[in-house]
PDB file of N, CA and C in Angstrom:
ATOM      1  N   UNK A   1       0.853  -1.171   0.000  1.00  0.00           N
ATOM      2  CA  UNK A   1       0.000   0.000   0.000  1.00  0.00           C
ATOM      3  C   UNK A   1       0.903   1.240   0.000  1.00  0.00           C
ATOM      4  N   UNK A   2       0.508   2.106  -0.754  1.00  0.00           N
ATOM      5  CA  UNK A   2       1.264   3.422  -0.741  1.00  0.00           C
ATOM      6  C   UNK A   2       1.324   3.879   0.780  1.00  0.00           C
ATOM      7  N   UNK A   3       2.371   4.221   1.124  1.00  0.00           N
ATOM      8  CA  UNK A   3       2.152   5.316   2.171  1.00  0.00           C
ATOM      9  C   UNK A   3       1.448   6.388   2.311  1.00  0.00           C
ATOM     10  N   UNK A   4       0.769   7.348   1.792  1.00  0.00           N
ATOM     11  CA  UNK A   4       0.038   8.211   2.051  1.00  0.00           C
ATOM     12  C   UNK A   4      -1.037   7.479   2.412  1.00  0.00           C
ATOM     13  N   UNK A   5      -1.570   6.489   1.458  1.00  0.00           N
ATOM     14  CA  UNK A   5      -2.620   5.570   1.981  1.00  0.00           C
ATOM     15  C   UNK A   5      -2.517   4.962   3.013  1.00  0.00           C
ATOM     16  N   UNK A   6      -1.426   4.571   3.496  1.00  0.00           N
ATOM     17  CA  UNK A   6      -1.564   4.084   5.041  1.00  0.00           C
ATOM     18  C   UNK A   6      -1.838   5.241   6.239  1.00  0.00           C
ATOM     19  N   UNK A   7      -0.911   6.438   5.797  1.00  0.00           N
ATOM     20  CA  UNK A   7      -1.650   7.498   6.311  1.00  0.00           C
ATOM     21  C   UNK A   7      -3.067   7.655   6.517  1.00  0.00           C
ATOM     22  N   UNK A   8      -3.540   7.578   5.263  1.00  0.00           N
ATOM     23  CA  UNK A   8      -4.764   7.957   5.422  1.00  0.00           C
ATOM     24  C   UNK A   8      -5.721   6.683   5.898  1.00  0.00           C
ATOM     25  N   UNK A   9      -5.853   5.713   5.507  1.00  0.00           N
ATOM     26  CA  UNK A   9      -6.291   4.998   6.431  1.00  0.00           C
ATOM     27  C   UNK A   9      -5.667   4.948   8.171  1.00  0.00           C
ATOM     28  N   UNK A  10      -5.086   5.552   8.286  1.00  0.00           N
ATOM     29  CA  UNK A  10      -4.628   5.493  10.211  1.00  0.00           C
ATOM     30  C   UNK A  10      -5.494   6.671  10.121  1.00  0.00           C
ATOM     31  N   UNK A  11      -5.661   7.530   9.642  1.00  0.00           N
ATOM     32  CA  UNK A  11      -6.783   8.790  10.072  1.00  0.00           C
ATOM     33  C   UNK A  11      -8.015   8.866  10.242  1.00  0.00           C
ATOM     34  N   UNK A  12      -8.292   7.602   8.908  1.00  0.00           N
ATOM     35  CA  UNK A  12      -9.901   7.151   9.208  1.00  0.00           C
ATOM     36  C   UNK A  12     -10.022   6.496  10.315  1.00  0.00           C
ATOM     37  N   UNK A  13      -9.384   5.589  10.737  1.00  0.00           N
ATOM     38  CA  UNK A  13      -9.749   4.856  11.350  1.00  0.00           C
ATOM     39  C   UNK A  13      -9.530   5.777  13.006  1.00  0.00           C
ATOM     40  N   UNK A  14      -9.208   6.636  13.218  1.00  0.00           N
ATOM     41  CA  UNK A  14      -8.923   7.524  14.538  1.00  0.00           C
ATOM     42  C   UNK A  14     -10.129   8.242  14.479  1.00  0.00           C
ATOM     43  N   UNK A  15     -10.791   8.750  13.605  1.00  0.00           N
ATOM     44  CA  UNK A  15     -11.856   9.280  13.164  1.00  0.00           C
ATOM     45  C   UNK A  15     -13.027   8.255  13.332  1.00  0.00           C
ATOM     46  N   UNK A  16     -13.209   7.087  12.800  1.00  0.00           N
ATOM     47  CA  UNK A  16     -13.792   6.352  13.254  1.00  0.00           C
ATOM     48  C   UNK A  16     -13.994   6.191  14.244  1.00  0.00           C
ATOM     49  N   UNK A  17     -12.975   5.720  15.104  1.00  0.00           N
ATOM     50  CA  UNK A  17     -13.166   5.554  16.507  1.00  0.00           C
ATOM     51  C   UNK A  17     -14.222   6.317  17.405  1.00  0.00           C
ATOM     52  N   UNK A  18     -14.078   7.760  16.861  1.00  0.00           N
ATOM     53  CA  UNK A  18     -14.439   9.100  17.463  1.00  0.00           C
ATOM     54  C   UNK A  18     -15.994   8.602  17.252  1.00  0.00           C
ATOM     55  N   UNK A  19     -16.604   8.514  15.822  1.00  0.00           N
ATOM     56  CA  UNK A  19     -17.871   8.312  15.476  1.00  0.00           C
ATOM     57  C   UNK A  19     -18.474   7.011  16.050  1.00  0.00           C
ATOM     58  N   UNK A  20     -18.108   5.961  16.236  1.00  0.00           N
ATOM     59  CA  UNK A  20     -18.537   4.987  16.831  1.00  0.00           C
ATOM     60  C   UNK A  20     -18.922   5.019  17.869  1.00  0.00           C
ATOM     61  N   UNK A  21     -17.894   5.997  18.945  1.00  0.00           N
ATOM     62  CA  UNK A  21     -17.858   6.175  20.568  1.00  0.00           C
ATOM     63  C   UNK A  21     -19.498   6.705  20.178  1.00  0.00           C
ATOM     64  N   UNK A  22     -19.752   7.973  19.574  1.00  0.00           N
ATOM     65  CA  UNK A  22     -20.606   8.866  19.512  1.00  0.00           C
ATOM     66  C   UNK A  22     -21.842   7.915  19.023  1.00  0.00           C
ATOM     67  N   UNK A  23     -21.571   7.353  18.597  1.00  0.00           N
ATOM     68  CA  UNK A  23     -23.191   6.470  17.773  1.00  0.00           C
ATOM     69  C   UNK A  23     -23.599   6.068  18.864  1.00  0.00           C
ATOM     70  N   UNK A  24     -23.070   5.737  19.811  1.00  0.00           N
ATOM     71  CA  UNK A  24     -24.089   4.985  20.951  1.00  0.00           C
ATOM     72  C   UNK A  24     -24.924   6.000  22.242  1.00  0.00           C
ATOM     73  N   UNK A  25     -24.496   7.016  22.079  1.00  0.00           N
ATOM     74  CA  UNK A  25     -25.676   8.139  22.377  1.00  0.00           C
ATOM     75  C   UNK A  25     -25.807   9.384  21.863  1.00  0.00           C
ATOM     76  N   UNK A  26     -26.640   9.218  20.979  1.00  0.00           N
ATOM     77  CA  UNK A  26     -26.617  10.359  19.563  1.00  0.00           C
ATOM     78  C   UNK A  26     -27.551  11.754  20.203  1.00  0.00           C
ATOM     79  N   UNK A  27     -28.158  10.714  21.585  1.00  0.00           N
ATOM     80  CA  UNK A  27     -29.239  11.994  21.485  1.00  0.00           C
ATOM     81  C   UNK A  27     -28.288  13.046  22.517  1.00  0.00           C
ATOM     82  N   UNK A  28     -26.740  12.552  23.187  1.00  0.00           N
ATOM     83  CA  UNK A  28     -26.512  13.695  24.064  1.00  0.00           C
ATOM     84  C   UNK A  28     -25.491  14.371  23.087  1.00  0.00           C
ATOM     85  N   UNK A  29     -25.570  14.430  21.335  1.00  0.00           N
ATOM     86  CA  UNK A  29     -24.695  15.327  20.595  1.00  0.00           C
ATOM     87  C   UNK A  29     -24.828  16.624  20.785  1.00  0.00           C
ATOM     88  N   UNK A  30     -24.222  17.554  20.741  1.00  0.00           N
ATOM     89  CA  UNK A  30     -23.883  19.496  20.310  1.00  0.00           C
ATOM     90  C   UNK A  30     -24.453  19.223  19.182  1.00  0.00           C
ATOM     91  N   UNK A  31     -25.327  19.921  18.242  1.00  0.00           N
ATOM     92  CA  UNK A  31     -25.741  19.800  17.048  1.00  0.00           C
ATOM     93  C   UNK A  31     -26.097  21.435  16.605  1.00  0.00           C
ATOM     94  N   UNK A  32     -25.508  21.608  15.657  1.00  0.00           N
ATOM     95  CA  UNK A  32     -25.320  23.139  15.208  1.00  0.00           C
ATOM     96  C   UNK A  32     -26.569  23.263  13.852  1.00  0.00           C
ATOM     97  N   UNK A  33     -27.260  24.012  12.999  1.00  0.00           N
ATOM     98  CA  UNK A  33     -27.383  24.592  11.461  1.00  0.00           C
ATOM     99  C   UNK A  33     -26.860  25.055  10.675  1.00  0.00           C
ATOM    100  N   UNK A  34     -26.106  24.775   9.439  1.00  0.00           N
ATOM    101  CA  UNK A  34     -25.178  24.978   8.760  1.00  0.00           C
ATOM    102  C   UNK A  34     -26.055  25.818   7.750  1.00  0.00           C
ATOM    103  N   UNK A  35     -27.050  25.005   7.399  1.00  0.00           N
ATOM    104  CA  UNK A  35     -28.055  25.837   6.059  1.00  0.00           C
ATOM    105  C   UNK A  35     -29.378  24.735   6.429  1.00  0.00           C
ATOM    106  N   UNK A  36     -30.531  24.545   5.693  1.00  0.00           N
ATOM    107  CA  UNK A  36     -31.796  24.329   5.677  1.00  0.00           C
ATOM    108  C   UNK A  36     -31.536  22.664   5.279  1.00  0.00           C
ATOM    109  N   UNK A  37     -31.661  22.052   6.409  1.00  0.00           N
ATOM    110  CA  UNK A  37     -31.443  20.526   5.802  1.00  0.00           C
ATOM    111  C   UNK A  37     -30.102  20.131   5.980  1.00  0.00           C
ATOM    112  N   UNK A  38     -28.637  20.649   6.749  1.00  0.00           N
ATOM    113  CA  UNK A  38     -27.279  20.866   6.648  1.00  0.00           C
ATOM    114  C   UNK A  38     -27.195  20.926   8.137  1.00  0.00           C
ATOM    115  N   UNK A  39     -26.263  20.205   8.816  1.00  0.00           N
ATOM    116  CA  UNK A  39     -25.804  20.172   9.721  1.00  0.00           C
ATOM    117  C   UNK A  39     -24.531  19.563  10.407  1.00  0.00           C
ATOM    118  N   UNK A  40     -24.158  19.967  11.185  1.00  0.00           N
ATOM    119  CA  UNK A  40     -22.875  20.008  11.797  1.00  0.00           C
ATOM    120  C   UNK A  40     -22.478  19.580  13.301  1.00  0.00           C
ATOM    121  N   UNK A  41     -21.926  19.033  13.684  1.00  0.00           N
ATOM    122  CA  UNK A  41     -21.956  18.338  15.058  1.00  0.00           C
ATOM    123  C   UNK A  41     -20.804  18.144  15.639  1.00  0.00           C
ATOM    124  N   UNK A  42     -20.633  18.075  17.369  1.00  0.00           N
ATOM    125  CA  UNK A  42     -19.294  18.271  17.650  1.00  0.00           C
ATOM    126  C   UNK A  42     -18.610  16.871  17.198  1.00  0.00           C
ATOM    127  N   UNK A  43     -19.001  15.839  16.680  1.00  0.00           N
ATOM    128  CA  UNK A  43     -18.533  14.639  16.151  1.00  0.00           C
ATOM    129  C   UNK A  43     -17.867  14.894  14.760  1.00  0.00           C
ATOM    130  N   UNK A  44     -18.680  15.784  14.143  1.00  0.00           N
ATOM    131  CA  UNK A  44     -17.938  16.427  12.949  1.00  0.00           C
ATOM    132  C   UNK A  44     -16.456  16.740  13.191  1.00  0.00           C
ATOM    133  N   UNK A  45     -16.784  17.454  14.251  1.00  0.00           N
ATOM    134  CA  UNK A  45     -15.548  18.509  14.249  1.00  0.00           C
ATOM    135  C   UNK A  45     -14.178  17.990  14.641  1.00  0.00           C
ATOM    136  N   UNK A  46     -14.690  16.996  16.052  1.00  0.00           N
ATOM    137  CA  UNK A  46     -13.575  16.104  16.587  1.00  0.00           C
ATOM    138  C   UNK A  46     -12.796  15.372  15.932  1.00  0.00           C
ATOM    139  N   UNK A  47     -13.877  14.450  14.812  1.00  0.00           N
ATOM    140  CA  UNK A  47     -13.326  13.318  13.925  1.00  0.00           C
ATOM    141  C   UNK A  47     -12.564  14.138  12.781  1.00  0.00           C
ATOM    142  N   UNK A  48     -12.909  15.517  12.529  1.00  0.00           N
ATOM    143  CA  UNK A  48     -12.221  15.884  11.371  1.00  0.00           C
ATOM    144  C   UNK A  48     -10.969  16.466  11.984  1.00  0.00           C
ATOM    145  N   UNK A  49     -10.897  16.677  13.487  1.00  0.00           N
ATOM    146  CA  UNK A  49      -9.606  17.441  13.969  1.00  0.00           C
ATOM    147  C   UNK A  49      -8.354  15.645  14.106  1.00  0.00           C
ATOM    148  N   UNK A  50      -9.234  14.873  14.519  1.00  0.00           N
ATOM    149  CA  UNK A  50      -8.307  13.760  14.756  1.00  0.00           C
ATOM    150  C   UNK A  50      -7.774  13.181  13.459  1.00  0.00           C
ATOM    151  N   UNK A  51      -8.434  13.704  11.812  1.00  0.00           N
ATOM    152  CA  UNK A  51      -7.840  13.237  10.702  1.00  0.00           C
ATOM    153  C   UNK A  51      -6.767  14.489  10.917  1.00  0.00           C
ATOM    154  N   UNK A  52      -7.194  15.326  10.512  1.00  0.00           N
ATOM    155  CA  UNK A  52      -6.151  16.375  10.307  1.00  0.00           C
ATOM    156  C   UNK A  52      -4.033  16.935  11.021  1.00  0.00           C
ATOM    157  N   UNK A  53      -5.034  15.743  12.161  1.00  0.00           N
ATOM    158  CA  UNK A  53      -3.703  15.597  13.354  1.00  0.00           C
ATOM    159  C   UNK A  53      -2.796  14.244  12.905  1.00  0.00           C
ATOM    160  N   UNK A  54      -3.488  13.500  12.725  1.00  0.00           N
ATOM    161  CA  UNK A  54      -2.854  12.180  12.353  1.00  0.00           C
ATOM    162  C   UNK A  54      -2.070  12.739  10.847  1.00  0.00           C
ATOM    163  N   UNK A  55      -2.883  13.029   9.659  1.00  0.00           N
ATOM    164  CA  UNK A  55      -2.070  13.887   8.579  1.00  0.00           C
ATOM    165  C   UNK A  55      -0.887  14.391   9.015  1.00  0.00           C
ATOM    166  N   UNK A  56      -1.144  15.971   9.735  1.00  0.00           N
ATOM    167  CA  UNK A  56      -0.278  16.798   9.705  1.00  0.00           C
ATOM    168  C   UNK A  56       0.999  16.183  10.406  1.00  0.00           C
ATOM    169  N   UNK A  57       0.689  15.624  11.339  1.00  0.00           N
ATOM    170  CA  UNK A  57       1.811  14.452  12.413  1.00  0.00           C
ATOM    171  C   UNK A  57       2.865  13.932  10.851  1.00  0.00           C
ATOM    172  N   UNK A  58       2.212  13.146   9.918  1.00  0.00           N
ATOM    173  CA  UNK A  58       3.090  12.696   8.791  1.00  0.00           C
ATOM    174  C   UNK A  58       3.476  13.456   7.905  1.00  0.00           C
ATOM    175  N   UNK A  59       2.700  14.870   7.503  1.00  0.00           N
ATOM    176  CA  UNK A  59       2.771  15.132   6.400  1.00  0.00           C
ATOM    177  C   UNK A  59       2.712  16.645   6.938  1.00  0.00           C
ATOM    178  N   UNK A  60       3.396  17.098   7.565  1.00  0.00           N
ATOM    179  CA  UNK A  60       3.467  18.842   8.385  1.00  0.00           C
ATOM    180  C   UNK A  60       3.419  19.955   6.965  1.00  0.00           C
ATOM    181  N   UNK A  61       3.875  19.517   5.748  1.00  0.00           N
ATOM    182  CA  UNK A  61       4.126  20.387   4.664  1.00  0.00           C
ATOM    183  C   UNK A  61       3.259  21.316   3.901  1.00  0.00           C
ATOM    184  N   UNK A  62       1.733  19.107   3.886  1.00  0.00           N
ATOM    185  CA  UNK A  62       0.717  19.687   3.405  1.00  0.00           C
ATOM    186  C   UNK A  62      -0.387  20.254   3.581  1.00  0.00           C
ATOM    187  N   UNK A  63      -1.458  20.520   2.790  1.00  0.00           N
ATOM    188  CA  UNK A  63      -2.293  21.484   3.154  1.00  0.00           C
ATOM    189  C   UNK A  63      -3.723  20.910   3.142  1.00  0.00           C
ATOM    190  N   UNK A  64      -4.653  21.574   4.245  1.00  0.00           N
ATOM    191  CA  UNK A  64      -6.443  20.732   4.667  1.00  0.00           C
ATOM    192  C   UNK A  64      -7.422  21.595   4.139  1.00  0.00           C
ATOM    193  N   UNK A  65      -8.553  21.197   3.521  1.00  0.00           N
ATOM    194  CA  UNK A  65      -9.584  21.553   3.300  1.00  0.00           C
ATOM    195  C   UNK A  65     -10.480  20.838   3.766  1.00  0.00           C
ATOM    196  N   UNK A  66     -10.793  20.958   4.984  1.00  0.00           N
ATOM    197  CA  UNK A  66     -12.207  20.820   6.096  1.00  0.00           C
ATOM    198  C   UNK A  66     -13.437  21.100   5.592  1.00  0.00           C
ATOM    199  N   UNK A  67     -14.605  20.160   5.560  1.00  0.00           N
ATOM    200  CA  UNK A  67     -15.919  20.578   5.389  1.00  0.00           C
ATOM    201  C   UNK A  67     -15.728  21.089   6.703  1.00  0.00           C
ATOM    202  N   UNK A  68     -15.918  20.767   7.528  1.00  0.00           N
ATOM    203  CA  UNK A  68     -16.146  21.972   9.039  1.00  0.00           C
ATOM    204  C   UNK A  68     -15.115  23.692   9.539  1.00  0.00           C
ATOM    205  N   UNK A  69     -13.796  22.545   9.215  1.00  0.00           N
ATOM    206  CA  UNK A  69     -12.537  23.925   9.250  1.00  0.00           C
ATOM    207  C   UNK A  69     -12.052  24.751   8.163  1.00  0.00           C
ATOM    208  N   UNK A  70     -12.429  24.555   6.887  1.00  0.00           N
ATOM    209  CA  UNK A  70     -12.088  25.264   6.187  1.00  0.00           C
ATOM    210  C   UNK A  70     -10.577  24.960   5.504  1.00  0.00           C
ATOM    211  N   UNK A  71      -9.848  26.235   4.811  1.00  0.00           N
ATOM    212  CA  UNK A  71      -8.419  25.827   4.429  1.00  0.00           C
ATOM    213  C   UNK A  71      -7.076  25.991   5.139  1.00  0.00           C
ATOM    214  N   UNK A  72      -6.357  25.350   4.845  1.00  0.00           N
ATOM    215  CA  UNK A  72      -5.375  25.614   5.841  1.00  0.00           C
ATOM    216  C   UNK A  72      -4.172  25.038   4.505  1.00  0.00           C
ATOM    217  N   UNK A  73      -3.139  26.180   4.716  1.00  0.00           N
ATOM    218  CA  UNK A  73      -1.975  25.925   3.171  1.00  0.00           C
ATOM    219  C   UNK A  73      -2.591  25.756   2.170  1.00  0.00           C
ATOM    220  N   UNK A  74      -3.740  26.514   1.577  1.00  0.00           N
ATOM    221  CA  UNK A  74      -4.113  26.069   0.191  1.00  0.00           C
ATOM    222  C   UNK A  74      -2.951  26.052  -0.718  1.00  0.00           C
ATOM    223  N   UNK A  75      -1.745  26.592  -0.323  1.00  0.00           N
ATOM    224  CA  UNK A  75      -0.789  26.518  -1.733  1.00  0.00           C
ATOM    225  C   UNK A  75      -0.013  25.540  -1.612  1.00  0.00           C
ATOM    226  N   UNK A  76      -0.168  24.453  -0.689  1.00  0.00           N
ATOM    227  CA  UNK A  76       0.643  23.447  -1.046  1.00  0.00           C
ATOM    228  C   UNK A  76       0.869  22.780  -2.556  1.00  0.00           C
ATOM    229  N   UNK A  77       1.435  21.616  -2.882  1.00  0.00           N
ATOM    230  CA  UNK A  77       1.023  20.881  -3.325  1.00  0.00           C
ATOM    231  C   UNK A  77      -0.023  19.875  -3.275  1.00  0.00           C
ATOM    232  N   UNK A  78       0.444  19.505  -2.233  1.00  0.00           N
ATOM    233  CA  UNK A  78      -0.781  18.114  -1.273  1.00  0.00           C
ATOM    234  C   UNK A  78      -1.124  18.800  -0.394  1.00  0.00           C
ATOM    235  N   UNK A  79      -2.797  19.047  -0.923  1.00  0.00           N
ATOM    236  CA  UNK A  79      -4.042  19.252  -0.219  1.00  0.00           C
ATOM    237  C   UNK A  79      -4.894  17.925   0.238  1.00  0.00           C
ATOM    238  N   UNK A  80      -5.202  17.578   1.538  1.00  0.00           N
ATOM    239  CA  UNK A  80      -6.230  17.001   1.450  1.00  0.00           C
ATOM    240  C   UNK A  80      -7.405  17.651   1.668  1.00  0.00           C
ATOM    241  N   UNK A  81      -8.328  16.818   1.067  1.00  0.00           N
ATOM    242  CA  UNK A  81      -9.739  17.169   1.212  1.00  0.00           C
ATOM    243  C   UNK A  81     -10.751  15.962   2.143  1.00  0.00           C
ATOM    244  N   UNK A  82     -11.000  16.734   3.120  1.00  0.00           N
ATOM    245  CA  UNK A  82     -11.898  15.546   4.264  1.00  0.00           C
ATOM    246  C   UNK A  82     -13.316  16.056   4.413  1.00  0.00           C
ATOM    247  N   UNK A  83     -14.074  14.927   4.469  1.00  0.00           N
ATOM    248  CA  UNK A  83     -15.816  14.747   4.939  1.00  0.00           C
ATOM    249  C   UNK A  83     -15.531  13.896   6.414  1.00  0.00           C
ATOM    250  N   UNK A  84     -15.441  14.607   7.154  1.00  0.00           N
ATOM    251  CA  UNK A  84     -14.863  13.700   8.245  1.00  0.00           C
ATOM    252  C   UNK A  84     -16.404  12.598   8.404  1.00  0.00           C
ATOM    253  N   UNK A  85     -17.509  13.612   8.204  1.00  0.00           N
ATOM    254  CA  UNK A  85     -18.438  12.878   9.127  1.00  0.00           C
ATOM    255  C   UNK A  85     -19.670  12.908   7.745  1.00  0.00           C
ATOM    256  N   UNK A  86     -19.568  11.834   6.115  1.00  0.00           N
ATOM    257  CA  UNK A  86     -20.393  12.420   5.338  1.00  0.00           C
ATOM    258  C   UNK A  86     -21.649  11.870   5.459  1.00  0.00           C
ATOM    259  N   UNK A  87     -22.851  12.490   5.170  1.00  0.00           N
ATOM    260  CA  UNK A  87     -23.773  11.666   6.158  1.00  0.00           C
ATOM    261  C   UNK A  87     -24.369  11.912   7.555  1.00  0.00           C
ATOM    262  N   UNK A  88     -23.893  13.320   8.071  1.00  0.00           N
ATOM    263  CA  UNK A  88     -24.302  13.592   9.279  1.00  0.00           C
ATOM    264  C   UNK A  88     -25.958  13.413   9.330  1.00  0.00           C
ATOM    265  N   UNK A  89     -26.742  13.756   8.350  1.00  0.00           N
ATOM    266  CA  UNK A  89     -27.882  13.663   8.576  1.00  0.00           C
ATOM    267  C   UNK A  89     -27.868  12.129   9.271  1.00  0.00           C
ATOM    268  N   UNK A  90     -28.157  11.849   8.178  1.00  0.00           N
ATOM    269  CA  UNK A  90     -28.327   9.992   8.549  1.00  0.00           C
ATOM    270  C   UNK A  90     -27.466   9.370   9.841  1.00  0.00           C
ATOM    271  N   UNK A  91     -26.621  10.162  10.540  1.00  0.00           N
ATOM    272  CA  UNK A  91     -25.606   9.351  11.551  1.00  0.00           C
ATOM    273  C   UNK A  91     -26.560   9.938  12.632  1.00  0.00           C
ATOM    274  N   UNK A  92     -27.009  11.698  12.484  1.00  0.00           N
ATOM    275  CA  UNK A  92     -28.093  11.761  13.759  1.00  0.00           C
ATOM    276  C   UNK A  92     -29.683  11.150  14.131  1.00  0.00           C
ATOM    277  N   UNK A  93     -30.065  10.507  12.636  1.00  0.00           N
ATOM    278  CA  UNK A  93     -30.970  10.274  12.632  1.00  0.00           C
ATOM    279  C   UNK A  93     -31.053   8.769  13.297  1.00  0.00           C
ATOM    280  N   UNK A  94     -29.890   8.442  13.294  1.00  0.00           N
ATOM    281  CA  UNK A  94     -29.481   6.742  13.527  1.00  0.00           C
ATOM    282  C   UNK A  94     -29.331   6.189  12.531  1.00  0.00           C
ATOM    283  N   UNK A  95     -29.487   6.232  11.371  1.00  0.00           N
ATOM    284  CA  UNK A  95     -29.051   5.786  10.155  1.00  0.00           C
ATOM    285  C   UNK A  95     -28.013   5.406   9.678  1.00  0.00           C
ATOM    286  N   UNK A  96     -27.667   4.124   9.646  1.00  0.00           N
ATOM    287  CA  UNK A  96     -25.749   3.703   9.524  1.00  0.00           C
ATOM    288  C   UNK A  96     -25.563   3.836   7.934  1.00  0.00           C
ATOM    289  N   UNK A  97     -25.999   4.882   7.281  1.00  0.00           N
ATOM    290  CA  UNK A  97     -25.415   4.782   6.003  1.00  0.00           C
ATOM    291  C   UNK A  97     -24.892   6.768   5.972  1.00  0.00           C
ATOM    292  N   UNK A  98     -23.363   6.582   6.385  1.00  0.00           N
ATOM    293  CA  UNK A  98     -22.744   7.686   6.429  1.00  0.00           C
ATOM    294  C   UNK A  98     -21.170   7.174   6.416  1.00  0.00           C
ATOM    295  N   UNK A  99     -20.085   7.372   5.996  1.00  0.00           N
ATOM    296  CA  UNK A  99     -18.581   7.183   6.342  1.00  0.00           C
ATOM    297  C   UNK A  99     -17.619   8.610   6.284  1.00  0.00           C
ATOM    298  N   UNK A 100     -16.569   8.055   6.201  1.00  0.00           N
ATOM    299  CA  UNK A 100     -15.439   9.473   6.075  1.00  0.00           C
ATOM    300  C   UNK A 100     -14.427   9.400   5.061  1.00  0.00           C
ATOM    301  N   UNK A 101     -14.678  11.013   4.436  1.00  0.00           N
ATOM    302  CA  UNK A 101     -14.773  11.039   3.481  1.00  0.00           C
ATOM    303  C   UNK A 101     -13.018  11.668   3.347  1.00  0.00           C
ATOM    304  N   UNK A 102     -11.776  10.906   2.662  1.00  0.00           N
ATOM    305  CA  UNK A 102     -10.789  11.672   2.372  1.00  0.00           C
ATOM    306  C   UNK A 102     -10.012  11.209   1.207  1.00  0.00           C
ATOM    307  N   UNK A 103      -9.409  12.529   0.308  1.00  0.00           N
ATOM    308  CA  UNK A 103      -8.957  12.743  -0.755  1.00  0.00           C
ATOM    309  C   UNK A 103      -8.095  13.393  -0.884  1.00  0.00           C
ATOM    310  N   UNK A 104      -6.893  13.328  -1.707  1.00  0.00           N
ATOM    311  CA  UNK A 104      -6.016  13.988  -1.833  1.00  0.00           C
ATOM    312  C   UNK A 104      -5.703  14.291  -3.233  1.00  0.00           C
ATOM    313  N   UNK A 105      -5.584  15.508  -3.387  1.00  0.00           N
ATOM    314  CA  UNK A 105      -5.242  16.480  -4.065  1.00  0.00           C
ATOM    315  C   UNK A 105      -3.884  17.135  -4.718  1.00  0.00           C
ATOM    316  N   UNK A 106      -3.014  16.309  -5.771  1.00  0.00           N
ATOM    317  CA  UNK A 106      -1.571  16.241  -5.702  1.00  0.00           C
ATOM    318  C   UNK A 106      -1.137  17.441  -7.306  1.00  0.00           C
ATOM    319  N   UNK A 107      -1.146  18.794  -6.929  1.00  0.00           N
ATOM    320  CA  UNK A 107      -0.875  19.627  -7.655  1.00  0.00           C
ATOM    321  C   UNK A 107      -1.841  20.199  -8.542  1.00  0.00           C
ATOM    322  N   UNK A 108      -3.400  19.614  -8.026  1.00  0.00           N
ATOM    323  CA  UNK A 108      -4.412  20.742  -8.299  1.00  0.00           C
ATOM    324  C   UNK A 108      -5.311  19.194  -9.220  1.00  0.00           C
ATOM    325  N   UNK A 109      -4.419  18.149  -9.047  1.00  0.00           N
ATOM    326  CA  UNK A 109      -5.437  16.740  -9.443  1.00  0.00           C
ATOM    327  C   UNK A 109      -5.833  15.755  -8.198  1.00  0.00           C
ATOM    328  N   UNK A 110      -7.093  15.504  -8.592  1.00  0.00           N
ATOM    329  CA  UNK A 110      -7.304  14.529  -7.557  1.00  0.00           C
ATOM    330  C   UNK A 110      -6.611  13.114  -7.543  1.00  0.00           C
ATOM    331  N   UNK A 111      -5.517  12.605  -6.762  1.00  0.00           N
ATOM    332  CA  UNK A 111      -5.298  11.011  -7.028  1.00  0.00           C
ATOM    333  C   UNK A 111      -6.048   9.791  -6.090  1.00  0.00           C
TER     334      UNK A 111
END
């Protein structure tokens, strides 16, 4: 397996962790409004801070684009792009059809 990919699978899966803990009591989430039908949760935020840490830990150079946090080094080369939590509807609703979402971005292409 490529290394970045092992990267990135060690991020999902730290991220995971985060969402799993959280699935088993959904009703004591922080739950924010993003837009009409759009929402955001402190599970969002955690699982996307614990990808972003595990990344930056390997890869300090490159640069994040957060559905929750926004950009950080857009001029890298290697951007990733994370859905930490895609599917929030369906994860608050109890609905197990949601995962996490990450991509990388190697000089303005997706690989």
């Amino acid at each position: 397996m490529h290394p970045m990919l092992s990267i990135a699978v060690k991020a999902a899966r730290e991220a995971g962790r985060i969402i799993n803990r959280a699935s088993q009591d959904v009703g004591s989430i922080s739950i924010q409004t993003k837009n009409y039908n759009d929402f955001v949760s402190e599970v969002d935020r955690s699982a996307e801070q614990a990808i972003i840490d595990v990344l930056k830990d390997a890869y300090p150079d490159h640069g994040f684009w957060g559905e929750e946090s926004g950009h950080d080094n857009h001029e890298a080369d290697n951007i990733w792009i994370i859905d930490p939590l895609d599917g929030t509807t369906n994860f608050l609703h109890g609905f197990p059809q949601y995962c996490i979402s990450i991509a990388l971005q190697q000089k303005g292409v997706l690989t």
